[in-house]
Protein backbone atom coordinates (compact mmCIF):
# COMPACT_ATOMS: atom_id res chain seq x y z
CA UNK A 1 81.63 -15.75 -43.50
CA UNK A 2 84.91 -16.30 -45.30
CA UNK A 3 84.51 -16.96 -48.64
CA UNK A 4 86.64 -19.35 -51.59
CA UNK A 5 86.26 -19.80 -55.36
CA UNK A 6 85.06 -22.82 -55.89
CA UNK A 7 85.76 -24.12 -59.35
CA UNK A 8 83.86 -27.37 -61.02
CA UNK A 9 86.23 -29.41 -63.48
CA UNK A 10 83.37 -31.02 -65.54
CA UNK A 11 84.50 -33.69 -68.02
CA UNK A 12 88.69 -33.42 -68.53
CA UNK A 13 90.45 -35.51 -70.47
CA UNK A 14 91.90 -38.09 -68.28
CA UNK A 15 89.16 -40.11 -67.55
CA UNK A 16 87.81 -42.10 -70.30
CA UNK A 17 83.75 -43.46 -70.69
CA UNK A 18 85.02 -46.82 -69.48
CA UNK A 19 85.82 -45.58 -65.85
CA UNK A 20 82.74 -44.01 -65.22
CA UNK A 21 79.20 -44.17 -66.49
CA UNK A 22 78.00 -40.72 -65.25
CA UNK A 23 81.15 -38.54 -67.26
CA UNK A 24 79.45 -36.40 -69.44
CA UNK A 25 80.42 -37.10 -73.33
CA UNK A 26 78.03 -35.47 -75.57
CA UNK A 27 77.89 -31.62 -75.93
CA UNK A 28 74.54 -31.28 -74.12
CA UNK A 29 75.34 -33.42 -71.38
CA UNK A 30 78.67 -31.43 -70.27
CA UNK A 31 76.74 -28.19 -70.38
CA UNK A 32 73.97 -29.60 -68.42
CA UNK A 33 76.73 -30.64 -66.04
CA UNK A 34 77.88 -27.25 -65.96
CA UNK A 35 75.07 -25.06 -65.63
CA UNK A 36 73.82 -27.63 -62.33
CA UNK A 37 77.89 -27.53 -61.08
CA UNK A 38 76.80 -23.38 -61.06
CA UNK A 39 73.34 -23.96 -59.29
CA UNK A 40 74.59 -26.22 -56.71
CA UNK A 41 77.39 -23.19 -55.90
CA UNK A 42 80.79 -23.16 -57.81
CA UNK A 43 80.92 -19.60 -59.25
CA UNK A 44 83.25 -21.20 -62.61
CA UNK A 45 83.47 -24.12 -64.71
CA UNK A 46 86.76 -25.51 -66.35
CA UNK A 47 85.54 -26.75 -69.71
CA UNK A 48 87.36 -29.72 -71.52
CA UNK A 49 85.39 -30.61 -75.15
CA UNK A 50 84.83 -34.54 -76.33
CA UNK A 51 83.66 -35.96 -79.31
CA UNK A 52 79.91 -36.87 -78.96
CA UNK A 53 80.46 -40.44 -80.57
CA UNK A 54 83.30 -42.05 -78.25
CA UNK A 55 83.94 -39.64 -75.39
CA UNK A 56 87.47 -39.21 -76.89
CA UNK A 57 88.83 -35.42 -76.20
CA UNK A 58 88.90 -33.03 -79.24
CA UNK A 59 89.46 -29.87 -80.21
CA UNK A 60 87.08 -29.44 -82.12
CA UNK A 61 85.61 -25.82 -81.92
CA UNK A 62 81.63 -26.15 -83.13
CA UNK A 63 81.80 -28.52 -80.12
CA UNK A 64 83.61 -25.98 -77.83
CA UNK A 65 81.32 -23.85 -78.78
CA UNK A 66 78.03 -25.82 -78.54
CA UNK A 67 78.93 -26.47 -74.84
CA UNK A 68 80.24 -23.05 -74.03
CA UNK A 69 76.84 -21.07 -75.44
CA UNK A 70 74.92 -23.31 -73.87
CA UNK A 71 75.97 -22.76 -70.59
CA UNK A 72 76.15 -19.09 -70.84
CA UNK A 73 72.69 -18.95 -71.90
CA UNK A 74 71.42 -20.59 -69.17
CA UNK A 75 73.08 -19.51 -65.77
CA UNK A 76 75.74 -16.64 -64.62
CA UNK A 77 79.01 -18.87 -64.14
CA UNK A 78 82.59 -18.14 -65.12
CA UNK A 79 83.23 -20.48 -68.25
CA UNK A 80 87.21 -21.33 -68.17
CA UNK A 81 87.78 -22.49 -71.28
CA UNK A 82 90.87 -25.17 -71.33
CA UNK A 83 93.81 -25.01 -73.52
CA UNK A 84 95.23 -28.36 -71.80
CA UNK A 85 93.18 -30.20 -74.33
CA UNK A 86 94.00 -33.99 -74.53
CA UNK A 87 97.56 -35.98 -75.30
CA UNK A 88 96.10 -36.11 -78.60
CA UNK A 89 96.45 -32.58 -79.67
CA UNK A 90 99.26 -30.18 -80.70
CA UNK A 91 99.58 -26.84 -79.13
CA UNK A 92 97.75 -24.83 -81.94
CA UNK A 93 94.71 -26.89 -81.39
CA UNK A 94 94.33 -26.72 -77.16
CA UNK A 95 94.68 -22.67 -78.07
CA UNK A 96 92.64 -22.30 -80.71
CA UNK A 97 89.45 -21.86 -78.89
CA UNK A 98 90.87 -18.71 -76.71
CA UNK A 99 90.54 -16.37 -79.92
CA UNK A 100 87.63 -17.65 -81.25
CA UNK A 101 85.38 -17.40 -78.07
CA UNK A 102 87.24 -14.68 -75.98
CA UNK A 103 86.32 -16.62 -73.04
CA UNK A 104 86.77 -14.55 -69.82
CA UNK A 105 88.79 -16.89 -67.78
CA UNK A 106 91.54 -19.79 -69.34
CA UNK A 107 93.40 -21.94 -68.54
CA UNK A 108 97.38 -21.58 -68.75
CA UNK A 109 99.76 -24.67 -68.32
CA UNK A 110 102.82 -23.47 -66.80
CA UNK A 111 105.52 -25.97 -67.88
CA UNK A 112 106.44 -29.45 -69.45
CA UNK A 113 106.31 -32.73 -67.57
CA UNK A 114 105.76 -36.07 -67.76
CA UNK A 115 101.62 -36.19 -68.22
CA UNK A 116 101.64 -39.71 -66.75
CA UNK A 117 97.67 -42.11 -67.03
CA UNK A 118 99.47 -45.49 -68.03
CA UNK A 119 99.05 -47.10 -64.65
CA UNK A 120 95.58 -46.43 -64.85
CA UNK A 121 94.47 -48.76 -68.23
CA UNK A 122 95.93 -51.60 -65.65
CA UNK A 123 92.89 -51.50 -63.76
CA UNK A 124 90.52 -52.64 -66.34
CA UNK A 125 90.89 -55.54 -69.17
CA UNK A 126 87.82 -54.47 -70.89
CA UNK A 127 86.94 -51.12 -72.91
CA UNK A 128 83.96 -49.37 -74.01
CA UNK A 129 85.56 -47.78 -76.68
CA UNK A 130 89.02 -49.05 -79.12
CA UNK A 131 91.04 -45.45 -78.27
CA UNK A 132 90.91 -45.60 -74.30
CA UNK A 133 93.12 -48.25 -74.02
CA UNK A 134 95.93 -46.88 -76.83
CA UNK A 135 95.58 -43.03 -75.09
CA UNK A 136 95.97 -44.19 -71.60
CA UNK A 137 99.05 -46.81 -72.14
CA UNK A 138 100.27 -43.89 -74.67
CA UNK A 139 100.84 -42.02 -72.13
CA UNK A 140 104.04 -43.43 -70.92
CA UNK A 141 106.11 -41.84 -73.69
CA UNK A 142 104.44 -38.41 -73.69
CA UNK A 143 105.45 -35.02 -72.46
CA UNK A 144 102.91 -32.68 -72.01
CA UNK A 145 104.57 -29.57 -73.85
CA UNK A 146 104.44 -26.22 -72.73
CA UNK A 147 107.97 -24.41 -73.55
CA UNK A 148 108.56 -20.92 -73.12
CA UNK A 149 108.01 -20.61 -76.73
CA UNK A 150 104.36 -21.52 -76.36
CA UNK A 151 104.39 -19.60 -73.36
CA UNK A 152 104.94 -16.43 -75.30
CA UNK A 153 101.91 -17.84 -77.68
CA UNK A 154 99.67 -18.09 -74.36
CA UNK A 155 100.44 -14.68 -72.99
CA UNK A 156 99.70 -13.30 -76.63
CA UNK A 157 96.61 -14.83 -77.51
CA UNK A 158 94.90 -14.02 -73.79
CA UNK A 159 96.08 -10.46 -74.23
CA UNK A 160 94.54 -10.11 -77.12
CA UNK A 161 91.25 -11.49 -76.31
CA UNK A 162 90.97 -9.86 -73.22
CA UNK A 163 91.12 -13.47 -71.27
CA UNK A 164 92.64 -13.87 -67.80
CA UNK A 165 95.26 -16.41 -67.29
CA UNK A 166 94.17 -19.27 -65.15
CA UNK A 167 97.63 -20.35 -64.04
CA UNK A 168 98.04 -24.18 -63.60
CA UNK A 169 101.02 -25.27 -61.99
CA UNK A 170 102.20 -28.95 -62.11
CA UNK A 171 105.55 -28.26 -59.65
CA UNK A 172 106.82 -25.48 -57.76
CA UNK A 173 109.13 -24.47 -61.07
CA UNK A 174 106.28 -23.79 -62.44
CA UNK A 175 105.46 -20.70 -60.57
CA UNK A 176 109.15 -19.58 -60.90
CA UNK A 177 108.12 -19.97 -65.09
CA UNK A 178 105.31 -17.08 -64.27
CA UNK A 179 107.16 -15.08 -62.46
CA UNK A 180 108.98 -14.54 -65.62
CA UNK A 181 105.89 -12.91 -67.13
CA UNK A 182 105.15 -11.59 -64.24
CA UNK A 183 108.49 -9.40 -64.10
CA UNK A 184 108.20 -9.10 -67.77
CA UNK A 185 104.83 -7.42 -67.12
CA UNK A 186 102.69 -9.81 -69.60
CA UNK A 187 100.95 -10.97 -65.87
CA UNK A 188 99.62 -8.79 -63.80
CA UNK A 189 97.97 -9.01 -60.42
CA UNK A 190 96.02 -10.01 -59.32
CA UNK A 191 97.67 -13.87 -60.16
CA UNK A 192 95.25 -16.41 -60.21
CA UNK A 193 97.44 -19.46 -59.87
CA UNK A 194 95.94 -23.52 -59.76
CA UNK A 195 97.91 -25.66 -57.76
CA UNK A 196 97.90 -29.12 -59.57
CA UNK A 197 98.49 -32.05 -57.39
CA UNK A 198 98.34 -35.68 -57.83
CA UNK A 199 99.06 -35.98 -61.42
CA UNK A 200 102.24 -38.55 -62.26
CA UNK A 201 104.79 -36.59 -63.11
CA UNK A 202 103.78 -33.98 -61.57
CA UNK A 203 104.09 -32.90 -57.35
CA UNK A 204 102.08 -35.11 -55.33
CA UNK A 205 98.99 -34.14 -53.12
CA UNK A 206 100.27 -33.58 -49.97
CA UNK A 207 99.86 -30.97 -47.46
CA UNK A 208 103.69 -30.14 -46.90
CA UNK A 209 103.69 -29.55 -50.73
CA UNK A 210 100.77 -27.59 -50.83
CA UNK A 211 102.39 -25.20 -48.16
CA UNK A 212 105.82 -24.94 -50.19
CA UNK A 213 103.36 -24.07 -53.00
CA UNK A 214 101.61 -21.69 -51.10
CA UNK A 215 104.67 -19.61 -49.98
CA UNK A 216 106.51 -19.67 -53.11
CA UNK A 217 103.54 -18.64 -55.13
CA UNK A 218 103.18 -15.51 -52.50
CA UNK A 219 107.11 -14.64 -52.56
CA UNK A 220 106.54 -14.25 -56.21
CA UNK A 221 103.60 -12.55 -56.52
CA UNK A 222 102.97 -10.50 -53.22
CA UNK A 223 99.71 -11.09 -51.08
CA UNK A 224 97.37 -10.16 -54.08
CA UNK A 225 98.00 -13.38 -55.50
CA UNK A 226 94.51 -15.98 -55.66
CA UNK A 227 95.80 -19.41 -55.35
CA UNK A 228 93.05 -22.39 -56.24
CA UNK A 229 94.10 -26.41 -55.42
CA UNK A 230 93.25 -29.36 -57.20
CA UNK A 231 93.89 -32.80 -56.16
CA UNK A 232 93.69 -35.72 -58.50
CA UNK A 233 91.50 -38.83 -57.09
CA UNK A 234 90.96 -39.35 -53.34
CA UNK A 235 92.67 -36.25 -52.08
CA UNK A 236 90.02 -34.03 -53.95
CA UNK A 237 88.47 -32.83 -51.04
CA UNK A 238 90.73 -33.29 -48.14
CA UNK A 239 93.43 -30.94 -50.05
CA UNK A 240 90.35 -28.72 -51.24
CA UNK A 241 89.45 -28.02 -47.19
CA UNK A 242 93.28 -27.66 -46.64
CA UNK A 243 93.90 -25.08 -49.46
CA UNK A 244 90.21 -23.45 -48.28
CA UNK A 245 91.39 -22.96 -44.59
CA UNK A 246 95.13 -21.65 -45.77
CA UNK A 247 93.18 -18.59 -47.98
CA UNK A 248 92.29 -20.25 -51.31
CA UNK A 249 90.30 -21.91 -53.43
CA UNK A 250 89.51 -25.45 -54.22
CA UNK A 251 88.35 -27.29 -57.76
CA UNK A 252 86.52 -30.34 -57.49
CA UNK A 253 85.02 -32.53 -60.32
CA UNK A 254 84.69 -35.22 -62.12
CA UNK A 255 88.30 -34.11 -64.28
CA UNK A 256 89.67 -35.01 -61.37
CA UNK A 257 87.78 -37.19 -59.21
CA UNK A 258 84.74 -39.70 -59.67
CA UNK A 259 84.13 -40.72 -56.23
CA UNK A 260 82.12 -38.88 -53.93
CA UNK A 261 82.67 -41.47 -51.16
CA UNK A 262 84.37 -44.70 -50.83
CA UNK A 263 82.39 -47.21 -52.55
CA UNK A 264 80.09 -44.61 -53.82
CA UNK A 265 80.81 -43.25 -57.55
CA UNK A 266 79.62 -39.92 -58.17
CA UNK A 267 76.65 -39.31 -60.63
CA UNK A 268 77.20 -36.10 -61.85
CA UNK A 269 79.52 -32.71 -60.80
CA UNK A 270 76.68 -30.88 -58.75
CA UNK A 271 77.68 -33.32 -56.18
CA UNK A 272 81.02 -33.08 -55.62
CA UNK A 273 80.34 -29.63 -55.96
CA UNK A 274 77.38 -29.86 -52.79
CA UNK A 275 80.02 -32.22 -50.93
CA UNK A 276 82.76 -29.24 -50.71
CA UNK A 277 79.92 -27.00 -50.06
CA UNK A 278 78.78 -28.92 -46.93
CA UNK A 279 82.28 -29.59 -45.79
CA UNK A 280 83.03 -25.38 -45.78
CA UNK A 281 79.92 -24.64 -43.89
CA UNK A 282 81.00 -27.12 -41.29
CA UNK A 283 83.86 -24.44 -41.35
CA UNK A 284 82.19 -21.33 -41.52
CA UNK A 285 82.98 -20.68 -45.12
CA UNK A 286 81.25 -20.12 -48.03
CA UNK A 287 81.88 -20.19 -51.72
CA UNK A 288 81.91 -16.95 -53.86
CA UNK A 289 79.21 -16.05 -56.33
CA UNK A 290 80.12 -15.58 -59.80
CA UNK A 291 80.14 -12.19 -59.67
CA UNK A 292 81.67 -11.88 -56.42
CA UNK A 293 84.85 -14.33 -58.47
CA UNK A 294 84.42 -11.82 -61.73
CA UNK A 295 85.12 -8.74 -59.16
CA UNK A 296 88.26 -10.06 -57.17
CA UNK A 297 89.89 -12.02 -60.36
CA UNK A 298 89.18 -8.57 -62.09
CA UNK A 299 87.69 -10.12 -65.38
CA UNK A 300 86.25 -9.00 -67.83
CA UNK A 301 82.24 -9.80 -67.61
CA UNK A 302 80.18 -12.29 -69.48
CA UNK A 303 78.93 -9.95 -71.75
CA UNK A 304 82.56 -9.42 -73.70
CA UNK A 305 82.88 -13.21 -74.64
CA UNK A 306 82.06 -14.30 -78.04
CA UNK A 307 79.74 -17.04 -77.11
């Protein structure tokens, strides 16, 4: 069978506790969240950090680091730390968990855009918590930085902890922005490269785009390059199967998506993560195990984090 990483986004920081009942907040609940996103069969978690009283994202590390040990003491999974963070953090604080925890896989946010979740407080006149409200509409004057400067900050702090670069790119500029790196030797193959779709501000989810992504990512990078798609919302798992059946992988949820159906919210990760499962099989695919994703991304191993 063909195989795909299959990566489980498991709380973000885009959707707030108002939106959905079932987003894990508290510490515990996001690792659970995790460590069943592994069972059911992603072979790596993306892992965003909230404060246990009012779901708001923080960067606080003793709660990085509650979830992160957690999970790695109970199952085999990739942990992806993020260093996205939340619109309410400066640069310094999305990276500061990379050093501390020498996580084996991270994420790295390609370029600056317009990080757009305004038109989403629209859809609801009452909040669970004061904040949600203020950080959504908030949005609509905020640029999610990542300059070259902090760039060179990325590159610097991975390399030194021995992390792998979990590309995200937001528009096809983006990957023209690694290729920099890439020519400047601070990346090296084999690229591991997230397309990110749907966002506002960023490229949209659609399969011509995912194509031009495609391409240009392998004109840059040569046919070692590991591409991964993620589609905000509906598209999750239509542009998952596309991005499976063109070579890659596919990240599913609830970061990006809380619907497993129409109508039908989805009560926890494991299953969007057994919905792209049963859609691949239909396919004849299958979804790498963790150490079958540590071998081909050529990481490090679970036993060189400090967590």
């Amino acid at each position: 069978m063909p195989k795909f990483i299959l990566n489980c986004a498991v709380t973000g920081a885009i959707h707030t506790p108002t939106m959905a009942p079932y987003l894990p907040i508290k510490p515990k609940d996001i690792a659970d969240q995790a460590v069943d996103a592994i069972k059911a069969g992603a072979s790596t978690v993306h892992v965003h950090a909230r404060d246990p009283e009012n779901g708001m994202p923080t960067g606080d590390l003793d709660v990085m680091g509650e979830i992160v040990s957690s999970i790695n003491a109970r199952c085999d999974g990739v942990v992806c730390i993020t260093t996205g963070g939340g619109i309410n953090m400066t640069v310094e604080q999305r990276l500061a968990a990379v050093p501390k925890y020498k996580p084996e896989l991270a994420s790295c946010n390609l370029g600056s855009i317009n990080f757009a979740l305004f038109p989403v407080a629209e859809k609801f006149t009452e909040w669970k918590y004061e904040w949600e409200k203020v950080y959504l509409e908030g949005s609509r004057d905020f640029i999610f930085k990542n300059t070259f400067s902090d760039l060179d900050m990325v590159f610097k702090i991975m390399g030194e902890a021995g992390t792998k670069p979990e590309l995200e790119a937001y528009d096809v500029g983006h990957l023209h922005n690694a290729h920099y790196y890439f020519q400047t030797r601070q990346l090296k193959n084999p690229v591991y490269v997230q397309f990110v779709m749907g966002i506002l501000g960023g490229i949209a989810s659609t399969i011509p785009h995912l194509l031009h992504m495609k391409q240009t990512a392998q004109s840059l990078f040569g046919d070692k390059c590991m591409f991964s798609t993620i589609a905000a919302g509906r598209n999750e798992f239509a542009m998952g199967t596309t991005s499976m059946l063109l070579g890659g992988g596919v990240r599913v949820g609830l970061e990006d998506n809380l619907w497993l159906a129409p109508g039908e919210m989805a009560a926890c990760n494991a299953q969007l993560v057994e919905k792209m499962i049963r859609i691949a099989k239909e396919f004849g695919y299958e979804p790498y195990t963790p150490d079958e994703t540590r071998e081909i991304l050529q990481l490090k191993g679970r036993d060189k984090v400090a967590f």
